[in-house]
N, C-alpha and C. Protein backbone atom coordinates (compact mmCIF):
# COMPACT_ATOMS: atom_id res chain seq x y z
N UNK A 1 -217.87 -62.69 53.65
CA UNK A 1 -217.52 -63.13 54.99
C UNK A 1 -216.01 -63.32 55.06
N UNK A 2 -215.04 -62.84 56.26
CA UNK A 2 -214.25 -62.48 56.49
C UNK A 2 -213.56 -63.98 57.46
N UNK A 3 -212.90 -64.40 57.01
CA UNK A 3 -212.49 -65.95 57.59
C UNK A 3 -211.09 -65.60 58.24
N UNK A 4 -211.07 -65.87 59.30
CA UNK A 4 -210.47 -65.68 60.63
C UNK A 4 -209.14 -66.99 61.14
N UNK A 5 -208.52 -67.33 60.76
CA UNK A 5 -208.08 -68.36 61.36
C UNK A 5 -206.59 -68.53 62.36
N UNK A 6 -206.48 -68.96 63.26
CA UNK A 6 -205.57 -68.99 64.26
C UNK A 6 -204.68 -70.22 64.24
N UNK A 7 -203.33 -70.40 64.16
CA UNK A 7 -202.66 -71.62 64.59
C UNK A 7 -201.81 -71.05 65.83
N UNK A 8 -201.81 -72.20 66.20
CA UNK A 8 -201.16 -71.85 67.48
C UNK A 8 -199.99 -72.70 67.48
N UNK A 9 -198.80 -72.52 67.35
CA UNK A 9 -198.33 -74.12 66.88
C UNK A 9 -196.95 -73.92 68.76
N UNK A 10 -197.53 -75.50 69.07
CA UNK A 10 -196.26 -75.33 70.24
C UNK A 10 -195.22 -76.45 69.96
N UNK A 11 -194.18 -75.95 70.30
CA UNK A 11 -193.46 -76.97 70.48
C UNK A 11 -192.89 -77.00 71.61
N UNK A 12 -193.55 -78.40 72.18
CA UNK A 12 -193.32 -78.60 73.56
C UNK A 12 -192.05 -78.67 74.35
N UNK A 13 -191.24 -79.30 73.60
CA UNK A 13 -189.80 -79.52 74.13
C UNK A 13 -188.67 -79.65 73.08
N UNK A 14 -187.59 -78.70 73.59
CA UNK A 14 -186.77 -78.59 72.49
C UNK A 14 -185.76 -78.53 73.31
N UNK A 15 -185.17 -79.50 74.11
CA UNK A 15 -183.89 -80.00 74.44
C UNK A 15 -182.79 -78.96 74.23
N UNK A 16 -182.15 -78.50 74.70
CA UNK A 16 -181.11 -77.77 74.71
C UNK A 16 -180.26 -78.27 75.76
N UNK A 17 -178.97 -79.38 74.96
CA UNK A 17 -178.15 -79.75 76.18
C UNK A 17 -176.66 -79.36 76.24
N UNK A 18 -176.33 -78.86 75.03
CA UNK A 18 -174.91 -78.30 74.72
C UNK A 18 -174.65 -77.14 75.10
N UNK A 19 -175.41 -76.28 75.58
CA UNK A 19 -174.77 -74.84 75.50
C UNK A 19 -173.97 -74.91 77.09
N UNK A 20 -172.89 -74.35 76.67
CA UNK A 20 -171.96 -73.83 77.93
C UNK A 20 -172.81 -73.51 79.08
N UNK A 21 -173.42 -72.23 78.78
CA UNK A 21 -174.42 -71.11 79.56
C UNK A 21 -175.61 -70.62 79.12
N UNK A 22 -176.59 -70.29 80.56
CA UNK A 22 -177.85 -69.68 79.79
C UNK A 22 -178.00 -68.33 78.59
N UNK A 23 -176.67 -68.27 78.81
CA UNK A 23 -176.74 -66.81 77.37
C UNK A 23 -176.76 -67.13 75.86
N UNK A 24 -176.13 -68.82 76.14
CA UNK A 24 -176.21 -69.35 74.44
C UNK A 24 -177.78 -69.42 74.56
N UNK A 25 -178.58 -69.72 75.53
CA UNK A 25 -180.13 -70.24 75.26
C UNK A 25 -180.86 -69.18 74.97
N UNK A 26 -180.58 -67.67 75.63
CA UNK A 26 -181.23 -66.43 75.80
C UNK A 26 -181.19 -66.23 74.11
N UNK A 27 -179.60 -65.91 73.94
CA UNK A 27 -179.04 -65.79 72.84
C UNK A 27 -179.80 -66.56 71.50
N UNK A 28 -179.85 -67.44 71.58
CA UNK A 28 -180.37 -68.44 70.65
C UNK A 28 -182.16 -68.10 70.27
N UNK A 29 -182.47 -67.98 71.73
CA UNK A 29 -183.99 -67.61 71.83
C UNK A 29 -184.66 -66.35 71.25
N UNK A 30 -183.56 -65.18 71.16
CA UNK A 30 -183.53 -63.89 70.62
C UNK A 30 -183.51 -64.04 69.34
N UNK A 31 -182.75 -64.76 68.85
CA UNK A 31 -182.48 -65.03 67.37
C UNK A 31 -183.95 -65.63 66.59
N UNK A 32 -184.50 -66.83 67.19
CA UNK A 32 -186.05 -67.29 67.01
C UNK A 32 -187.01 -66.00 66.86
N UNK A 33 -186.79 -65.33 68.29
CA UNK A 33 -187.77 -63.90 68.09
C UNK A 33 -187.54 -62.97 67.02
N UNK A 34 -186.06 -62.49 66.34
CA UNK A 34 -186.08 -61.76 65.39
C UNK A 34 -186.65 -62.22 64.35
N UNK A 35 -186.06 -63.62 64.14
CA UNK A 35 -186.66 -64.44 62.54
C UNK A 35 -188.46 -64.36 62.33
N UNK A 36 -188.61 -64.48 63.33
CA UNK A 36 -190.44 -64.58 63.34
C UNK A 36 -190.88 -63.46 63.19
N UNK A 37 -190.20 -62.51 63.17
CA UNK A 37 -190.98 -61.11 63.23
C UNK A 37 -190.75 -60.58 61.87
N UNK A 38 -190.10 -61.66 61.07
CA UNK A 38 -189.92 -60.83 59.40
C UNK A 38 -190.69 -61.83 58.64
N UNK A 39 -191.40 -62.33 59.32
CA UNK A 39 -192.10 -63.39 58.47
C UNK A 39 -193.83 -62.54 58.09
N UNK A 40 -193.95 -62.32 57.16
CA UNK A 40 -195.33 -61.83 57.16
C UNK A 40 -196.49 -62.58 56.75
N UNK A 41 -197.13 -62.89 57.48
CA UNK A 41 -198.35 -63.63 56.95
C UNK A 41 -199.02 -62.86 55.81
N UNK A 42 -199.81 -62.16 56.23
CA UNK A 42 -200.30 -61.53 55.39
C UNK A 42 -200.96 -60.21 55.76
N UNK A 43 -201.17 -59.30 54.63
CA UNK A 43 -201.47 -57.88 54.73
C UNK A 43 -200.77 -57.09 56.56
N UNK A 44 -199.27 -57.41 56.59
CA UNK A 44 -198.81 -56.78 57.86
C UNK A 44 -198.66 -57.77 58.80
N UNK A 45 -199.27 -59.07 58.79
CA UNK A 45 -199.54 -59.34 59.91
C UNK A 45 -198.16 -60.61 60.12
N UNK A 46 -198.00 -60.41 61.70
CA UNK A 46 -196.67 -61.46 61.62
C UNK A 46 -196.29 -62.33 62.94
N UNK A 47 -196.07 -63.46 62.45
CA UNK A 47 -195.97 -64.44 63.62
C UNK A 47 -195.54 -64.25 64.96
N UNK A 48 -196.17 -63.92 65.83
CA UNK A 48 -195.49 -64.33 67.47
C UNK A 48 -194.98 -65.21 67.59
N UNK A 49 -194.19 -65.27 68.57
CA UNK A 49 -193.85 -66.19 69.16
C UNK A 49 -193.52 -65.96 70.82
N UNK A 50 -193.57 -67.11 71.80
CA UNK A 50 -193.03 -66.61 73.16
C UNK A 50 -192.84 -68.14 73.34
N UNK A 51 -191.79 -68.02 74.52
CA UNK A 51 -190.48 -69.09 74.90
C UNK A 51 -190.49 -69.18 76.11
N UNK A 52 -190.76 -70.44 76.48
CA UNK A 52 -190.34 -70.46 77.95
C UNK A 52 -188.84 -70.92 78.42
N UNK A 53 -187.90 -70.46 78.99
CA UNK A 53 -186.97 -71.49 79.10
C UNK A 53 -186.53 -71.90 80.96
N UNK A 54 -186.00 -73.38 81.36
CA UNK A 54 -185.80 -73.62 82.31
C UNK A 54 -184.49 -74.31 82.02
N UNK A 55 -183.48 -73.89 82.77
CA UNK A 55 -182.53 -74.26 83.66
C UNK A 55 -182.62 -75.87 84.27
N UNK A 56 -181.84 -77.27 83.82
CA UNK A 56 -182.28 -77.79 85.15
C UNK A 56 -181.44 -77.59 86.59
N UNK A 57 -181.74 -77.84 87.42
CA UNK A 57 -181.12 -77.52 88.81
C UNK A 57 -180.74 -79.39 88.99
N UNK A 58 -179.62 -79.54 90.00
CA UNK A 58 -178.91 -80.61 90.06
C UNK A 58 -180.16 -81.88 90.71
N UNK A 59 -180.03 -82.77 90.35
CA UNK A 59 -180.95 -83.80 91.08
C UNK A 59 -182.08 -83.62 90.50
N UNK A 60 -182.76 -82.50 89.85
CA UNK A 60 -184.16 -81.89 89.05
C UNK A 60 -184.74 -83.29 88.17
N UNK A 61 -185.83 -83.81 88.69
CA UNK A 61 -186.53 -84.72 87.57
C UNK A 61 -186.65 -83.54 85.67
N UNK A 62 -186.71 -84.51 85.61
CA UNK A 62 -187.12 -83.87 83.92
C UNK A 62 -188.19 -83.30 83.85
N UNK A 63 -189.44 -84.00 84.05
CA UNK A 63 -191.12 -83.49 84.55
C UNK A 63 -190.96 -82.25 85.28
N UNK A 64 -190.47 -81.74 86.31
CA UNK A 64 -190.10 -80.74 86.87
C UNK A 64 -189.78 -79.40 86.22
N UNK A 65 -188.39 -80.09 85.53
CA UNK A 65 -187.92 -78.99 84.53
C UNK A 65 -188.86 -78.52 83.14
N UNK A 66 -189.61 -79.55 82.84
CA UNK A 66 -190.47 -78.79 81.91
C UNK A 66 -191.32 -77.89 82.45
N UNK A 67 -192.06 -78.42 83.87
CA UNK A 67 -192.61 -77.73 84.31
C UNK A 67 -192.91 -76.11 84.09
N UNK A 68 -191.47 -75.92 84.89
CA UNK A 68 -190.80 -74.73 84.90
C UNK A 68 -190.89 -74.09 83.53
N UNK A 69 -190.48 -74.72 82.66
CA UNK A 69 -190.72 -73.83 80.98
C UNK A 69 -191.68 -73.72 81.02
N UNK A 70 -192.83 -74.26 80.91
CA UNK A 70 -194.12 -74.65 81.14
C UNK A 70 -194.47 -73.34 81.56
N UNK A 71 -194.87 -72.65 83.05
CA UNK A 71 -194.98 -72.20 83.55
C UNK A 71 -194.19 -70.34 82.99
N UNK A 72 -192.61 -70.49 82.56
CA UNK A 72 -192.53 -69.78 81.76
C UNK A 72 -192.88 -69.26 80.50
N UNK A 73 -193.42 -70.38 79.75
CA UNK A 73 -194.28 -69.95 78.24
C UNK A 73 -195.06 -69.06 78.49
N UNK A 74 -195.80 -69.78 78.94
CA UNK A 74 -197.08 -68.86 80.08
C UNK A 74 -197.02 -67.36 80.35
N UNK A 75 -196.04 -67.14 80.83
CA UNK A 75 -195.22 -65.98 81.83
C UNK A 75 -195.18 -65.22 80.62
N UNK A 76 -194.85 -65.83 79.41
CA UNK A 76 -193.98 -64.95 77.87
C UNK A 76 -195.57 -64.53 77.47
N UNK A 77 -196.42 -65.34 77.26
CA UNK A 77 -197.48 -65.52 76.75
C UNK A 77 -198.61 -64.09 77.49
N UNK A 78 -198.33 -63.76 78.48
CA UNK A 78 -199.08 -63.13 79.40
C UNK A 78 -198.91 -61.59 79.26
N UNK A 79 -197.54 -61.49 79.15
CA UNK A 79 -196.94 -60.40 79.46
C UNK A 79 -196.34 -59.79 78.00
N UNK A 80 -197.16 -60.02 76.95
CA UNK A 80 -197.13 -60.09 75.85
C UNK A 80 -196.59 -60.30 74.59
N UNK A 81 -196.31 -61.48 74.75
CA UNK A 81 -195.86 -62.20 73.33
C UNK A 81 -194.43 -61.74 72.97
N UNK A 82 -193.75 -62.48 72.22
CA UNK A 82 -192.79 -62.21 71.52
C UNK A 82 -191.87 -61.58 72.26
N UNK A 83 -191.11 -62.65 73.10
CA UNK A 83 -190.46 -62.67 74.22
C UNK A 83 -190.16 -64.01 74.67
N UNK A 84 -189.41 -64.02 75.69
CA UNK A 84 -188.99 -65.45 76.36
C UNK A 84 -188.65 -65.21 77.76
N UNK A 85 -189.22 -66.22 78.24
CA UNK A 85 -188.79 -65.53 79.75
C UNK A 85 -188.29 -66.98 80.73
N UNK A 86 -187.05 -66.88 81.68
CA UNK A 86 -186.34 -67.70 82.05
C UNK A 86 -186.98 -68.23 83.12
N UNK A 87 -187.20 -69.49 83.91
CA UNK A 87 -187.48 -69.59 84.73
C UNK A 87 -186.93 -69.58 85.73
């Protein structure tokens, strides 16, 4: 019998408050996607990953702005993996 197992691992919030611009975050986020893709689990097989990222907009509650990632994970997640997509 052939044992199957899945982690899914999220990490919900990862603060990004220093970068100048959204290209350090894109940038940064690209870099996550290459590293994961040389990781081999086993016999070929290799970690996804997908990213949501949000922008906050001025006055934006915090709850809001996750939202938005939120909603972008999703978006990465859908449209198939191993990717990041901005909100």
């Amino acid at each position: 019998m052939t044992r199957v197992f899945l982690l899914e691992l999220v990490v919900k919030s990862l603060p990004v408050i220093s970068p100048s611009n959204i290209n350090d975050v894109t940038d940064f986020s690209q870099t996550i996607l290459e590293l994961a893709h040389t990781i081999n689990v086993k016999n070929d097989r290799f970690i996804t990953v997908s990213i949501g990222i949000a922008q906050r907009i001025e006055r934006e509650l915090f709850d809001e702005v996750m939202k938005r990632a939120d909603l972008a994970l999703y978006k990465a997640k859908e449209t198939g993996r191993n990717r990041y997509v901005v909100s």
